[in-house]
N, C-alpha and C. Protein backbone atom coordinates (compact mmCIF):
# COMPACT_ATOMS: atom_id res chain seq x y z
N UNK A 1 10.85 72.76 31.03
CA UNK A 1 10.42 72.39 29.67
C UNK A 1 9.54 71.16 29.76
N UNK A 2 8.15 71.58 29.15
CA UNK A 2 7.37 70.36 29.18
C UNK A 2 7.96 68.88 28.58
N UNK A 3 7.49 67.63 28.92
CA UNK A 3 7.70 66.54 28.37
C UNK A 3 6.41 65.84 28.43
N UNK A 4 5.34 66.57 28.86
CA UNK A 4 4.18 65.54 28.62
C UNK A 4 3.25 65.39 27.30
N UNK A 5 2.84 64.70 26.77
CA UNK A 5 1.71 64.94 25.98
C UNK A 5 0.84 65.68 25.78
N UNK A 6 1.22 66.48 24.13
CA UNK A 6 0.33 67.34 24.23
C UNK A 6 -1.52 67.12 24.55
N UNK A 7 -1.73 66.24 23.90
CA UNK A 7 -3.23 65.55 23.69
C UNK A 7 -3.68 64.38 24.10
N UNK A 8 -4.85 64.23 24.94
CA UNK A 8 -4.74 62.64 25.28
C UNK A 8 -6.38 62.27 24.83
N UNK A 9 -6.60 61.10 24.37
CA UNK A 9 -8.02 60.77 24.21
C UNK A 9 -9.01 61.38 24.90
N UNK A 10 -10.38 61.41 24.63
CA UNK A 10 -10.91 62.14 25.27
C UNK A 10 -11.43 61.17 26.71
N UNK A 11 -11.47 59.61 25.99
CA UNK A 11 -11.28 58.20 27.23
C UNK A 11 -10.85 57.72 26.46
N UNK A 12 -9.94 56.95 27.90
CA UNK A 12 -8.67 56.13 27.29
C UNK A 12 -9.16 54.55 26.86
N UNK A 13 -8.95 53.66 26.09
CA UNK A 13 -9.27 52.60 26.10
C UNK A 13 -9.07 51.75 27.03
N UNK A 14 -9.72 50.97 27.58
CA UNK A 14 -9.06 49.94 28.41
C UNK A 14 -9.43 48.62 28.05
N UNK A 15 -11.03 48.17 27.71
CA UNK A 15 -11.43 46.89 27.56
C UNK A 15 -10.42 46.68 25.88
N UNK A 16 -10.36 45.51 25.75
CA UNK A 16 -9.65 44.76 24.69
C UNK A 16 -10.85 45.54 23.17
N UNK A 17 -12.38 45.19 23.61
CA UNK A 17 -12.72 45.77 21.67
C UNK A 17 -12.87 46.94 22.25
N UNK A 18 -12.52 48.24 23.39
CA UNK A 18 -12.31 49.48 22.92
C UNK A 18 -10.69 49.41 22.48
N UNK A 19 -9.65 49.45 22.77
CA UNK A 19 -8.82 49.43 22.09
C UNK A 19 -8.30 48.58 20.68
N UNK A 20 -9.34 47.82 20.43
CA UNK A 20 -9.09 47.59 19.03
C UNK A 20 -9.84 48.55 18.19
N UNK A 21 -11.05 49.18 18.67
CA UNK A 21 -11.74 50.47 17.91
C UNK A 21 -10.49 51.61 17.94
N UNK A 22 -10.22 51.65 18.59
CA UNK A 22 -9.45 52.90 18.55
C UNK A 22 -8.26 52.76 18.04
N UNK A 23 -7.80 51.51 18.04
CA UNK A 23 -6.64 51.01 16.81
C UNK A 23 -6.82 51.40 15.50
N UNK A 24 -7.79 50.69 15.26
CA UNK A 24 -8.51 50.82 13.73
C UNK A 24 -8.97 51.99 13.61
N UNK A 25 -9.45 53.39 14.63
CA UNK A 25 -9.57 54.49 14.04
C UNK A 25 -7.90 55.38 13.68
N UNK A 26 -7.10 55.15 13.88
CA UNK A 26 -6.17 54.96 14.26
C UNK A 26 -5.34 54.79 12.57
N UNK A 27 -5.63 53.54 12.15
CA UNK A 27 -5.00 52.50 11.36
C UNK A 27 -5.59 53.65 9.81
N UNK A 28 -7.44 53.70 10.02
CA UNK A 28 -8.16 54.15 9.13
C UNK A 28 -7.43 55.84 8.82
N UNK A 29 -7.09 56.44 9.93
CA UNK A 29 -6.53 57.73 9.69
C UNK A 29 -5.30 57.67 8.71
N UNK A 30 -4.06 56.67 9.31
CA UNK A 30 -3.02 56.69 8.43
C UNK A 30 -3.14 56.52 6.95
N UNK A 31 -4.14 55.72 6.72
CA UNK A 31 -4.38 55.30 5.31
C UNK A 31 -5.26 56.20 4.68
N UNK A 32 -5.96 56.94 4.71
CA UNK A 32 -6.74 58.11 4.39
C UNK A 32 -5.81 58.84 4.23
N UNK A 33 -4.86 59.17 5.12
CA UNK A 33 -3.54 60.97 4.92
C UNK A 33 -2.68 60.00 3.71
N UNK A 34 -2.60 58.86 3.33
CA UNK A 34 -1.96 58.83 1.95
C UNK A 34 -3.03 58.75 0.95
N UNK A 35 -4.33 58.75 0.86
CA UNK A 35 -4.86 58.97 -0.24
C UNK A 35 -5.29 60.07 -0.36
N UNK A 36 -6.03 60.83 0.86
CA UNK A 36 -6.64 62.22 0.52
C UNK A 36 -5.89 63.24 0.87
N UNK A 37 -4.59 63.19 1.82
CA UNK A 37 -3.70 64.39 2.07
C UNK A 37 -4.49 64.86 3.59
N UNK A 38 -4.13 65.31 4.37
CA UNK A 38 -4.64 66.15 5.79
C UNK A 38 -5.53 66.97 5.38
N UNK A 39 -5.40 67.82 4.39
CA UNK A 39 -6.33 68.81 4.29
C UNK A 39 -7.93 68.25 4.09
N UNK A 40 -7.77 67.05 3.65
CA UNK A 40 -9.19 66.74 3.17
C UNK A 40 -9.84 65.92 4.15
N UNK A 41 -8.73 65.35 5.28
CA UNK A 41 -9.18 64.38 5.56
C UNK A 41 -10.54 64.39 6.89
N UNK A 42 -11.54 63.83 7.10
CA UNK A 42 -12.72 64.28 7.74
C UNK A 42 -12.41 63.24 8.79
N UNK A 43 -13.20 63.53 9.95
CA UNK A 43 -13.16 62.65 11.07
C UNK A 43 -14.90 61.18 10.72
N UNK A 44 -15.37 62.00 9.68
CA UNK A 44 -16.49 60.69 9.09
C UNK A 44 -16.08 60.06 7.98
N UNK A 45 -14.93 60.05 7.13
CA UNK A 45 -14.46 59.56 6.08
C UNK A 45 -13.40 58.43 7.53
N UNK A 46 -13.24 58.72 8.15
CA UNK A 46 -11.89 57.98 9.36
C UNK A 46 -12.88 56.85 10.02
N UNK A 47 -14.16 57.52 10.18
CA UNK A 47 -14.95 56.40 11.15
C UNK A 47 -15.60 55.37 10.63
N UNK A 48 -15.93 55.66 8.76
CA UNK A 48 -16.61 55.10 8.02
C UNK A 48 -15.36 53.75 7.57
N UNK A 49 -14.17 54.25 7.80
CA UNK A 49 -13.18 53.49 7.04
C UNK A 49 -12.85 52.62 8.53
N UNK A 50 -12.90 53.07 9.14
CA UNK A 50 -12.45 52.07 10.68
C UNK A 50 -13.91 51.45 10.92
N UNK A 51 -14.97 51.05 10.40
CA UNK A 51 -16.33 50.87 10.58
C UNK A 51 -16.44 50.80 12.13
N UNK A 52 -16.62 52.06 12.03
CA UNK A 52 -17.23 52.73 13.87
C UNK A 52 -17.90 53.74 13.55
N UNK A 53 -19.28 54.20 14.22
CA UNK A 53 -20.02 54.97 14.48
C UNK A 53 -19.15 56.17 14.71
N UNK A 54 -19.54 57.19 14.25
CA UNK A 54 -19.06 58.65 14.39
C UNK A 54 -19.09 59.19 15.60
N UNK A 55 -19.76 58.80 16.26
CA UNK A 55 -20.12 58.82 17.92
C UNK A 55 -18.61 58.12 18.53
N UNK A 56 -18.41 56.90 18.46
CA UNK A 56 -17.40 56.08 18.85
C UNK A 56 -16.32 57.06 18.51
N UNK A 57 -16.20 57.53 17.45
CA UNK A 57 -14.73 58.20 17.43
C UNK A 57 -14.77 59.16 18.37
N UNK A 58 -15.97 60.20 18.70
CA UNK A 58 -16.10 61.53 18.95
C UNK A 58 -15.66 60.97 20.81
N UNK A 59 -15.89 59.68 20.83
CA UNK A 59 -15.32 59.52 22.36
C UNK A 59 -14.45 59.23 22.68
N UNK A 60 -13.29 58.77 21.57
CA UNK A 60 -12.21 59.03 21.90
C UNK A 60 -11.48 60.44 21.72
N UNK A 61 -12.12 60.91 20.65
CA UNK A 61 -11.12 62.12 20.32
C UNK A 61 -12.32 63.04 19.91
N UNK A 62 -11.92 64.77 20.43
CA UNK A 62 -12.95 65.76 20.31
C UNK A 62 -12.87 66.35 18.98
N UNK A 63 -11.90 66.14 18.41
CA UNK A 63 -12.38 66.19 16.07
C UNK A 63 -10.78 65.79 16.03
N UNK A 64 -10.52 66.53 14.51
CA UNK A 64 -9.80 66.15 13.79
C UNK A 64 -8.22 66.37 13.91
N UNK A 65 -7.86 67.27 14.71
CA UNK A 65 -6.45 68.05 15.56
C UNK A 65 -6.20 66.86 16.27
N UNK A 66 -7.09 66.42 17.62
CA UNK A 66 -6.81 65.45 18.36
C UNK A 66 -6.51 64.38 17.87
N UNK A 67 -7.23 63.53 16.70
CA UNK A 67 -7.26 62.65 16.09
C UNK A 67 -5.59 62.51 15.57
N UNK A 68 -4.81 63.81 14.51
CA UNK A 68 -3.96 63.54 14.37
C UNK A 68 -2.60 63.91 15.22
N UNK A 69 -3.42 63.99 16.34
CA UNK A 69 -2.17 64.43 17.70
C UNK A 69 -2.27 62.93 18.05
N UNK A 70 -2.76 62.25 18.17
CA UNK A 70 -3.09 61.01 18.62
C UNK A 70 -1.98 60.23 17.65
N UNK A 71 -2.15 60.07 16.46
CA UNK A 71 -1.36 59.22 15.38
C UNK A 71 0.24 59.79 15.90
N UNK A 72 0.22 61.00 15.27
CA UNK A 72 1.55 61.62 15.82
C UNK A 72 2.11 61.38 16.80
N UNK A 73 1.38 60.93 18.12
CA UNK A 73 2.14 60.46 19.36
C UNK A 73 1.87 58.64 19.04
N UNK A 74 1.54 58.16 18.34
CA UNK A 74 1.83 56.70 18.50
C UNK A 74 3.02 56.42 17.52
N UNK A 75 3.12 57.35 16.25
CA UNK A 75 4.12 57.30 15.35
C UNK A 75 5.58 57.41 16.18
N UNK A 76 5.12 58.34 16.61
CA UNK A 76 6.86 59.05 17.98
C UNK A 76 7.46 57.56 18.34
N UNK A 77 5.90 56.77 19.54
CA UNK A 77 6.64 55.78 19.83
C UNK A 77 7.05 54.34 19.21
N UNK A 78 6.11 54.36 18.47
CA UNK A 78 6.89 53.61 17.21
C UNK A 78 8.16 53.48 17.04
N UNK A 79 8.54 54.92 16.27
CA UNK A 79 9.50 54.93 15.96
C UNK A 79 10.76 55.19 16.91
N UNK A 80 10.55 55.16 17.92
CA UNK A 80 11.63 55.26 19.31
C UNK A 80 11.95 54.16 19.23
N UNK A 81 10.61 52.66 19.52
CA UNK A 81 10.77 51.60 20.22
C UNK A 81 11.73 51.09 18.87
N UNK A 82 11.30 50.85 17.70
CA UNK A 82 11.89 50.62 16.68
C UNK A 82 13.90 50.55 16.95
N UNK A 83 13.84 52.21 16.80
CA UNK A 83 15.37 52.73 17.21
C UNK A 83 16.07 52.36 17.98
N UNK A 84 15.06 51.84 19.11
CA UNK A 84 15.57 51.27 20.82
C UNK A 84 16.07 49.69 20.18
N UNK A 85 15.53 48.96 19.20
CA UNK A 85 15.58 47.56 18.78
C UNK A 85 17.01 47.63 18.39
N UNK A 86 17.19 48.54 16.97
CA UNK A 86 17.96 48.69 16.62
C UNK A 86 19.57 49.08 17.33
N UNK A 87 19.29 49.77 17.92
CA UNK A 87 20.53 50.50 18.76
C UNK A 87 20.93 49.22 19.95
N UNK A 88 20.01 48.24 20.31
CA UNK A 88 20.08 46.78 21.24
C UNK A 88 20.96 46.13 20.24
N UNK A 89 20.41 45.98 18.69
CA UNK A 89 21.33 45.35 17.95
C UNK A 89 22.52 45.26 17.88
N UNK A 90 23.05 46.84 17.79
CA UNK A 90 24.35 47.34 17.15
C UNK A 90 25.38 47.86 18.25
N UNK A 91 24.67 47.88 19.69
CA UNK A 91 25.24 47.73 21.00
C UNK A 91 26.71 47.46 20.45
N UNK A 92 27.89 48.07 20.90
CA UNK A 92 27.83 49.40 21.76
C UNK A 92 27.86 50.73 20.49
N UNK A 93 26.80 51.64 20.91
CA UNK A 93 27.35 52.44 19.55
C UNK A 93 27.73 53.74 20.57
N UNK A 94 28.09 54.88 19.73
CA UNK A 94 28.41 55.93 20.12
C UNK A 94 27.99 57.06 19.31
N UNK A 95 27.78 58.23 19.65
CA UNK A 95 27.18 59.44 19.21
C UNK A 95 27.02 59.26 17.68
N UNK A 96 28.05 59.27 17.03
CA UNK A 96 27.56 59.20 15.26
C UNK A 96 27.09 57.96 14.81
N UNK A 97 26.82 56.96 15.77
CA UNK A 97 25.78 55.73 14.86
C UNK A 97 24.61 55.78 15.55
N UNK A 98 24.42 56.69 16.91
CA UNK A 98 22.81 56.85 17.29
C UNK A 98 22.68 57.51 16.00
N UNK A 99 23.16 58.59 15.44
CA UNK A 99 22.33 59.80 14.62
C UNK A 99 22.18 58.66 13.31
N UNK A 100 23.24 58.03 12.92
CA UNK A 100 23.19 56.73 11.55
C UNK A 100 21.86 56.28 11.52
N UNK A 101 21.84 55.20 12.79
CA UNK A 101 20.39 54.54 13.13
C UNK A 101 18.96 55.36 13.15
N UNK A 102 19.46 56.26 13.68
CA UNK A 102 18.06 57.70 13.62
C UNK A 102 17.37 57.80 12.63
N UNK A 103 18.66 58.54 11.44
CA UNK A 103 18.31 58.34 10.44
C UNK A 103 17.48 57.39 9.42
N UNK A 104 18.16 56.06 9.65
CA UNK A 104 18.19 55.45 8.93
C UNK A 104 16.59 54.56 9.62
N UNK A 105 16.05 54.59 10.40
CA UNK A 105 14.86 53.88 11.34
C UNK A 105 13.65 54.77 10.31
N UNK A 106 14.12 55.98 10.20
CA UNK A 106 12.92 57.56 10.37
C UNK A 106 13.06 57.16 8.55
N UNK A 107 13.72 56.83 8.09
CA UNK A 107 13.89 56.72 6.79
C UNK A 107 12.89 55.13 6.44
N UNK A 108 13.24 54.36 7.43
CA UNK A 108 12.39 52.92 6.57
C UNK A 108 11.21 52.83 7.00
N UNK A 109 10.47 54.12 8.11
CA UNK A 109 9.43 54.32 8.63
C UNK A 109 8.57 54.83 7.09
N UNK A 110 9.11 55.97 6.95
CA UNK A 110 9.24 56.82 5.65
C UNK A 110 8.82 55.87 4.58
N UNK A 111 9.16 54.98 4.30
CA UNK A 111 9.05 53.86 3.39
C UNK A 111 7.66 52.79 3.56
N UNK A 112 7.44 52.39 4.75
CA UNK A 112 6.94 51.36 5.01
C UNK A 112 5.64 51.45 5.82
N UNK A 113 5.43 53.15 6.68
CA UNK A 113 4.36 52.98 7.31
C UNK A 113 3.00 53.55 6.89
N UNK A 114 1.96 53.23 7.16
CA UNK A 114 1.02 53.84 6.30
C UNK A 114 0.80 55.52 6.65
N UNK A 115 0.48 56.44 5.93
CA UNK A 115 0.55 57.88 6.65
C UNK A 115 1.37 58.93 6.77
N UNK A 116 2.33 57.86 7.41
CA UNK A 116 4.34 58.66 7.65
C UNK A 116 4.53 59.50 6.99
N UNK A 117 4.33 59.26 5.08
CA UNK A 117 4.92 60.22 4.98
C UNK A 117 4.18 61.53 4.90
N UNK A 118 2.84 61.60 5.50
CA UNK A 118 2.17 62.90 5.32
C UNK A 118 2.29 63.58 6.51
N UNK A 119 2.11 62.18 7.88
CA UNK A 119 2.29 63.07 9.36
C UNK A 119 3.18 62.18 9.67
N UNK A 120 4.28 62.27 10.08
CA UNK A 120 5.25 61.63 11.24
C UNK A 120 4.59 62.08 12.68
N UNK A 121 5.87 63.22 13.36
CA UNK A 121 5.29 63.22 14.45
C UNK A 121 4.99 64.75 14.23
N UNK A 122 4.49 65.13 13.11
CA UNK A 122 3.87 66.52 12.91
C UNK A 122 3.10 66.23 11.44
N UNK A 123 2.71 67.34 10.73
CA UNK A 123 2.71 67.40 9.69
C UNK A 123 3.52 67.44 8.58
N UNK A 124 3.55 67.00 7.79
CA UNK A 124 4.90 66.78 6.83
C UNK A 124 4.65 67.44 5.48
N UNK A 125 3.47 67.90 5.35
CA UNK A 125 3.20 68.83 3.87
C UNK A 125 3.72 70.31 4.53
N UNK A 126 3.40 71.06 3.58
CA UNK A 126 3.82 72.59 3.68
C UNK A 126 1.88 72.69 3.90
N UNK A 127 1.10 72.69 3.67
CA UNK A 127 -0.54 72.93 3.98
C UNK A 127 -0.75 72.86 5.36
N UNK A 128 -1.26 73.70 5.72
CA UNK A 128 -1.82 73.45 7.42
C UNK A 128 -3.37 73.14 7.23
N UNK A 129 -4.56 71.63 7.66
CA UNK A 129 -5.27 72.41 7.58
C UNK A 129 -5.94 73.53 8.34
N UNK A 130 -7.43 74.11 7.64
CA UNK A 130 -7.61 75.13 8.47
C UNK A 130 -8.67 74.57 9.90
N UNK A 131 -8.52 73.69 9.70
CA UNK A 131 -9.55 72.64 10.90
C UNK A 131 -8.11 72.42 12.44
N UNK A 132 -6.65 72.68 12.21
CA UNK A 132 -5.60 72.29 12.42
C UNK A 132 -5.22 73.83 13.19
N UNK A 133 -5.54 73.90 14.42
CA UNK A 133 -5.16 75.39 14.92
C UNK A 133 -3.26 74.80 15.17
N UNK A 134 -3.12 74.04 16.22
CA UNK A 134 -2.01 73.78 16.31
C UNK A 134 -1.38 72.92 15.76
N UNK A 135 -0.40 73.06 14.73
CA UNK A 135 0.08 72.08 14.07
C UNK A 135 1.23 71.85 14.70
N UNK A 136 2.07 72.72 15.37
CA UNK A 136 3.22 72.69 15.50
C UNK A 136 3.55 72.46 16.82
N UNK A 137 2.33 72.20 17.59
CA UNK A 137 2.05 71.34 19.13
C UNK A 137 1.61 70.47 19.11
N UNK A 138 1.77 69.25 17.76
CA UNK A 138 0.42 67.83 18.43
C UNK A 138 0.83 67.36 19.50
N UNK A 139 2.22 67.21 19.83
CA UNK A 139 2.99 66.47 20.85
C UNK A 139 2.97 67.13 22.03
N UNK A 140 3.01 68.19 22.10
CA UNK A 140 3.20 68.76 23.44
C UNK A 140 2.77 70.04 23.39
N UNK A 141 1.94 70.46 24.27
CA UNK A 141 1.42 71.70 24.41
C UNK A 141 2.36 72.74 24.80
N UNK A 142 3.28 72.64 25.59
CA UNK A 142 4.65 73.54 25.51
C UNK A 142 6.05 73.54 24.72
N UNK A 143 6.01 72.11 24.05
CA UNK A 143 6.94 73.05 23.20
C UNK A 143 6.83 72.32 22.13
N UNK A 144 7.31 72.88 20.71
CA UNK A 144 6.98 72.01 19.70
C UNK A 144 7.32 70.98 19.43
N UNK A 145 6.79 70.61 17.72
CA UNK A 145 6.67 69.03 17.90
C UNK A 145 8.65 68.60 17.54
N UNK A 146 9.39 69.48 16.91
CA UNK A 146 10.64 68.73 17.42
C UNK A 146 11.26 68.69 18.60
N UNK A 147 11.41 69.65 19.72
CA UNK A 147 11.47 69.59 20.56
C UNK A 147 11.09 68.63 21.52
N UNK A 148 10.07 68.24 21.74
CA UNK A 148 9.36 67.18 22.22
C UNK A 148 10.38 65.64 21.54
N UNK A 149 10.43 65.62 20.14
CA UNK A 149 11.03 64.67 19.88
C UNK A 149 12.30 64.66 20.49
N UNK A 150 13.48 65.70 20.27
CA UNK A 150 14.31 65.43 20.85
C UNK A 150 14.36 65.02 22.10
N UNK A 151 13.49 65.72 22.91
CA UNK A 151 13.71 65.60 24.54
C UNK A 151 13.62 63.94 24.74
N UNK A 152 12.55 62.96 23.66
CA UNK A 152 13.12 61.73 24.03
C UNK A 152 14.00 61.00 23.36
N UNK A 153 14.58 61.74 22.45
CA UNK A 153 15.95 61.21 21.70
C UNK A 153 16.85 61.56 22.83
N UNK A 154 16.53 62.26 23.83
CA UNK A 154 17.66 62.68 24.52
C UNK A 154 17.64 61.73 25.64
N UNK A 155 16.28 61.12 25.98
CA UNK A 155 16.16 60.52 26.66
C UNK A 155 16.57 58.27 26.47
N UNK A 156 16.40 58.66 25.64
CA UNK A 156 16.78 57.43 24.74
C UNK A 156 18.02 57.26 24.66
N UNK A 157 18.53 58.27 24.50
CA UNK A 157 20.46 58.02 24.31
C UNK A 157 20.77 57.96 25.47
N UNK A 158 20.02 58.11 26.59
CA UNK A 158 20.89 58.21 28.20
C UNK A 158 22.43 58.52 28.42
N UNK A 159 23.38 58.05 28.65
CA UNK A 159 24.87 58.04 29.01
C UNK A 159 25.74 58.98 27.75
N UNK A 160 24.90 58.63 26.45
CA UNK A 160 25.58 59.41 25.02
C UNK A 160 25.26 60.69 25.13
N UNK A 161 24.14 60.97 26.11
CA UNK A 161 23.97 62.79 25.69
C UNK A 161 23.60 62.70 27.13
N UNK A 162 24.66 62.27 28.39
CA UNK A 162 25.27 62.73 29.59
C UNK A 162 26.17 64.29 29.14
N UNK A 163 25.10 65.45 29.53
CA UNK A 163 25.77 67.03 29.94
C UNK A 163 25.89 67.40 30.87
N UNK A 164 26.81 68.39 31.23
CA UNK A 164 26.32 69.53 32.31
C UNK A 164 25.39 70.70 31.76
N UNK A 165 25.17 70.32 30.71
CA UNK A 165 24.00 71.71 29.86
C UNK A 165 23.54 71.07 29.14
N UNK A 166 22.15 70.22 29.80
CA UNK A 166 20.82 69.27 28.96
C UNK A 166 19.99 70.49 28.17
N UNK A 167 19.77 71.64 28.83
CA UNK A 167 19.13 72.65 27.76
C UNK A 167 19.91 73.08 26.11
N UNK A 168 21.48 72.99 26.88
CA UNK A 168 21.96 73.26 25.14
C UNK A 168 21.74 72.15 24.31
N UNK A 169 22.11 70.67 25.00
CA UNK A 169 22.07 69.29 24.18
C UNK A 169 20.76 69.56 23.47
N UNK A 170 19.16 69.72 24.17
CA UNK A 170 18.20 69.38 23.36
C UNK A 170 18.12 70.82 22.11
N UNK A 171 18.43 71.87 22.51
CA UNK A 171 18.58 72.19 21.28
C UNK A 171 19.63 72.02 20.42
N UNK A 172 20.59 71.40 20.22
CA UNK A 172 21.10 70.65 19.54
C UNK A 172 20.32 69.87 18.73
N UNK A 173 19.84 68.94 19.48
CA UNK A 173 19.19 68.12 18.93
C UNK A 173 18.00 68.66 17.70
N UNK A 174 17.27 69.26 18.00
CA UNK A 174 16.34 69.96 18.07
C UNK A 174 16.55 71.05 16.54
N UNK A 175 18.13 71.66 16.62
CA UNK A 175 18.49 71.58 15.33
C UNK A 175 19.01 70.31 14.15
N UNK A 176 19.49 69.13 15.07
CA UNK A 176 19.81 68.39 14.14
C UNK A 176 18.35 67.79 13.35
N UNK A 177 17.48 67.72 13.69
CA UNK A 177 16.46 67.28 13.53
C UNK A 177 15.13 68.28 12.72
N UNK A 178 15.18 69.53 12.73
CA UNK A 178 15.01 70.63 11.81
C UNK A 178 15.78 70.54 10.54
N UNK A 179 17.50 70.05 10.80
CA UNK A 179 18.09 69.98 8.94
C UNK A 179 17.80 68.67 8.77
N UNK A 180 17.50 67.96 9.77
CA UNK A 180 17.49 66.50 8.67
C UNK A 180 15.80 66.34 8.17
N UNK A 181 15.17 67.08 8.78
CA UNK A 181 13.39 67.15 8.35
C UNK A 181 13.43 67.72 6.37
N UNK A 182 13.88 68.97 6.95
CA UNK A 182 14.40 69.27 5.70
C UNK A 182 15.06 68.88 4.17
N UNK A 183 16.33 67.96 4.67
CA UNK A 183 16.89 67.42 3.48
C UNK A 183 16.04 66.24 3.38
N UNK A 184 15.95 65.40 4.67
CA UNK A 184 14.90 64.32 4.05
C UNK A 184 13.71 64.64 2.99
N UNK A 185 12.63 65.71 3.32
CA UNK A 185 11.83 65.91 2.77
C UNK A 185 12.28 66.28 1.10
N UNK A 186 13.54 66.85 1.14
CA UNK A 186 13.60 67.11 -0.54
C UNK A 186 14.20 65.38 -0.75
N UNK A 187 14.42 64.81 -0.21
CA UNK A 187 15.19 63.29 -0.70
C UNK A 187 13.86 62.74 -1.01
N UNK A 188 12.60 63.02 -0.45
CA UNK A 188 11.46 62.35 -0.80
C UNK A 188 10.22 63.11 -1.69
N UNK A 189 11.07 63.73 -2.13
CA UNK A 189 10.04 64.80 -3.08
C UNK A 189 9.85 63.97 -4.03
N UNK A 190 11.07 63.82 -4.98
CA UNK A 190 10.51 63.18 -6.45
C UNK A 190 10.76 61.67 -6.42
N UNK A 191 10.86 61.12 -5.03
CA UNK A 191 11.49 59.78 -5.51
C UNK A 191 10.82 59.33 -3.81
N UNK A 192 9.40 57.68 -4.01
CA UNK A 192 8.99 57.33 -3.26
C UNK A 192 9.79 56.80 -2.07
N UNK A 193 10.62 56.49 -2.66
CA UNK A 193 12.11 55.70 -1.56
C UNK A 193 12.93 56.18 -0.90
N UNK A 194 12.77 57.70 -1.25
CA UNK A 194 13.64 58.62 -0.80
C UNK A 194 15.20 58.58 -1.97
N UNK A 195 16.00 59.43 -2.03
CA UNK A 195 16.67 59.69 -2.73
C UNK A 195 18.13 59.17 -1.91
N UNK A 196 19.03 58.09 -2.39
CA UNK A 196 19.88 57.80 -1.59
C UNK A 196 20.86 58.81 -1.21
N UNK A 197 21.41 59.09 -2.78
CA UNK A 197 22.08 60.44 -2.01
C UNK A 197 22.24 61.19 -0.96
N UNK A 198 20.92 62.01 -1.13
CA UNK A 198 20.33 62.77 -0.21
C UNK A 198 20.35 61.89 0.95
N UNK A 199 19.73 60.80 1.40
CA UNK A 199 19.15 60.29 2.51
C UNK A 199 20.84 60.73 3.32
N UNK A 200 22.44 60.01 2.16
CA UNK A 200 23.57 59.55 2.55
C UNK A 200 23.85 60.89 3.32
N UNK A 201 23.88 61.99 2.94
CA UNK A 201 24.17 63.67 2.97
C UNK A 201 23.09 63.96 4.27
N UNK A 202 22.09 63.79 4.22
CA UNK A 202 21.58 63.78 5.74
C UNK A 202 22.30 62.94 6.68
N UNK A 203 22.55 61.57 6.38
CA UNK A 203 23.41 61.45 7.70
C UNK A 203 24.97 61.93 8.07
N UNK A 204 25.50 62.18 6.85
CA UNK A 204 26.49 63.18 6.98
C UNK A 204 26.89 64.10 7.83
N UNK A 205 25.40 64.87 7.45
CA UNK A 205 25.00 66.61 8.06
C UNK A 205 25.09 66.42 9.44
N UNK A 206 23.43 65.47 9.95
CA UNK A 206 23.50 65.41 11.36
C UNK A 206 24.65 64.67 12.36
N UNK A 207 25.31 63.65 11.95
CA UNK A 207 26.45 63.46 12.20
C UNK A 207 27.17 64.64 12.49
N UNK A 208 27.94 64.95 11.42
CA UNK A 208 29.04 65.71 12.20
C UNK A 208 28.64 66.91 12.78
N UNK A 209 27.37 67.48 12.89
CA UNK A 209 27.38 68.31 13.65
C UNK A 209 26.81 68.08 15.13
N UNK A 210 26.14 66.74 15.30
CA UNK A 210 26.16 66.35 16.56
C UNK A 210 27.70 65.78 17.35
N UNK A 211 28.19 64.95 16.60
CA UNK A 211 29.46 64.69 17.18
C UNK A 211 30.42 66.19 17.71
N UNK A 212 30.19 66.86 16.76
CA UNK A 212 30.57 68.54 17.31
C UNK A 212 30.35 69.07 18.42
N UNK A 213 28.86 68.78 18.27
CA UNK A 213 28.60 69.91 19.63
C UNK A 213 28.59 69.10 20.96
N UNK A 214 28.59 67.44 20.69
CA UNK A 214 28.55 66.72 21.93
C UNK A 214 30.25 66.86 22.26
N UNK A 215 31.25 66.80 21.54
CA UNK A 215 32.52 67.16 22.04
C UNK A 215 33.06 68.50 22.49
């Protein structure tokens, strides 16, 4: 099972103002998918807003798929390193407060980052666009984009999701993370903050059914 990246720049940054261009194309994407939605969003509306030549973008990234395979894999680690902070905090936890913290990280991301809530580490509307062949690979060209996530939730928990059957754990995971996409998304339908309830009932869900299948 793959674990590499699905998509990689087309060149990588290395000098200090290419990687601040490519930050800011970057920065300009997230903030565009909350005003115009994915479907609309152009790779010259991204370059005009990151003030870079359309050229400059086209050398990091070959259009608009890559572009948001790109966000999608910086969002991932974001929100890992984030989780990794958190879980240092609350040291020592165990299986049902990784999934608590999970939750609850992917939730104030949800809240606070620019974009999030249109692409996390996929697309987050029900619209594909039609510029968007693979939506459901930005992360990894072999397997999809939860999958991929789990494999480093799995990797992240080290000693907590110690198996003799790492293929059943990540799909585990892999489902816990399919129902909590789900209820989250209706917790954030009519209410910008997400719906506490709901958010409470997602960690519920994935809880006890990870503590389940890890025992």
């Amino acid at each position: 099972m793959s674990g590499d990246t699905r998509t990689h720049p087309r060149r990588r940054p290395v000098q200090q103002r290419s990687q601040e261009r490519y930050g800011r194309i970057l920065d300009a994407c997230a903030g565009l998918l909350d005003e115009v939605g994915a479907t609309a969003l152009t790779t010259k509306e991204v370059a005009a807003r990151a003030h870079v030549p359309i050229g400059t973008l086209y050398q990091f990234f070959a259009g608009k798929e890559d572009l948001l395979a790109a966000l999608a894999t910086r969002n991932l680690d974001q929100y890992l390193q984030r989780l990794d902070d958190r879980l240092a905090d609350a040291a020592p936890v165990g299986p049902a407060r990784f999934t608590d913290l999970a939750v609850e990280e992917f939730v104030a991301m949800k809240r606070a980052v620019p974009g999030f809530g249109k692409l996390d580490f996929g697309l987050a509307g029900p619209a594909v666009p039609s510029d968007v062949r693979n939506d459901q690979h930005l992360l990894d060209a072999g397997v999809d984009n939860n999958t991929a996530v789990a494999l480093r939730l799995q990797a992240l928990g080290g000693e907590l999701f110690t198996t003799n059957d790492p293929a059943t754990l990540t799909l585990a995971l892999r489902v816990a993370l399919e129902a909590a996409d789900a209820v989250l998304k209706l917790a954030f339908r009519g209410d910008p903050d997400g719906d506490p309830a709901l958010i409470a009932e997602c960690k519920r869900l994935v809880r006890s059914y990870l503590v389940e299948q890890l025992a």
